[in-house]
Protein backbone atom coordinates (compact mmCIF):
# COMPACT_ATOMS: atom_id res chain seq x y z
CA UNK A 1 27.70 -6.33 16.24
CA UNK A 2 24.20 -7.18 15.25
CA UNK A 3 21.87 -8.44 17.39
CA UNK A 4 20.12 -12.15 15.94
CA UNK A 5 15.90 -12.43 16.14
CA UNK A 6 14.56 -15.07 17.35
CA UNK A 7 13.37 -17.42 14.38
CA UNK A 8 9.53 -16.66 15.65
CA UNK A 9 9.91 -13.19 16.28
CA UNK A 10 7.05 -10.62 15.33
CA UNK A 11 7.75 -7.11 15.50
CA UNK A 12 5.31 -4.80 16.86
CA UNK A 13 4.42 -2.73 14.04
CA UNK A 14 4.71 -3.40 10.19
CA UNK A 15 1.73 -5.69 9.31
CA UNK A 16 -0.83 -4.17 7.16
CA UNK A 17 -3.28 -6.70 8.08
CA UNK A 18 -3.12 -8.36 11.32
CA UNK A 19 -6.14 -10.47 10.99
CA UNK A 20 -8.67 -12.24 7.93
CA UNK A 21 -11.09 -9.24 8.80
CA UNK A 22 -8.73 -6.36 8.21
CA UNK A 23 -7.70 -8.60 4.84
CA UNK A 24 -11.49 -7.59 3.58
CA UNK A 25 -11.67 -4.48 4.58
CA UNK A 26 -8.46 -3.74 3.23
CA UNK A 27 -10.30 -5.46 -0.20
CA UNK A 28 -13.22 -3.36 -0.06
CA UNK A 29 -11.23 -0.11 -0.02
CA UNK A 30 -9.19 -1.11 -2.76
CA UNK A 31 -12.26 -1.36 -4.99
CA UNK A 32 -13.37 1.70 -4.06
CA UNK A 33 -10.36 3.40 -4.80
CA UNK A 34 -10.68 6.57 -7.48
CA UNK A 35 -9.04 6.25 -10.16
CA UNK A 36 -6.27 9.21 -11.19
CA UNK A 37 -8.44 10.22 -14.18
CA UNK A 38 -11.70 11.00 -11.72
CA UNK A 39 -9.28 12.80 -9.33
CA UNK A 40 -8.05 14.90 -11.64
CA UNK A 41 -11.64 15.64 -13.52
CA UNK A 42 -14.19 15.92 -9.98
CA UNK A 43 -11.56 16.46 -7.44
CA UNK A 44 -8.57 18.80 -8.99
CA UNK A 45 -6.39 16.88 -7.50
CA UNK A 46 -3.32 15.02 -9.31
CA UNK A 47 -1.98 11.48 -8.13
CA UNK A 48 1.60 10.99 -6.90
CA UNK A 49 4.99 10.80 -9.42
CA UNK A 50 5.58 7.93 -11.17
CA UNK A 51 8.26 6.81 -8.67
CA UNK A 52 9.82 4.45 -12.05
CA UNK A 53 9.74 4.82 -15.29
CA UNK A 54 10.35 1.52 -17.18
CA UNK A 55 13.58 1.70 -19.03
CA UNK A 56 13.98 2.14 -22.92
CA UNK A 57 16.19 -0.85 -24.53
């Protein structure tokens, strides 16, 4: 049997960004981010999988 939430229940956990100034920083490091081409040419390092690849019709 599953248990029901209450309709204003928050969990604990599983908010990226709690507040309006975690929202900007979160903004800032997403401009900042390196791009896979300057990871693989200054750092050696390659980016994750593609986890999908768009399917052919």
């Amino acid at each position: 049997m599953e248990k029901e939430l209450d309709k204003n229940y928050q969990p604990d956990n599983g908010s990226m960004a709690p507040n309006m100034e975690d929202i900007k920083n979160l903004g800032k490091q997403m401009e900042n981010r390196r791009t896979n081409q300057v990871l693989k040419e200054e750092y050696e390092k390659y980016p994750d999988p593609i986890q999908h690849e768009p399917e052919d019709d």
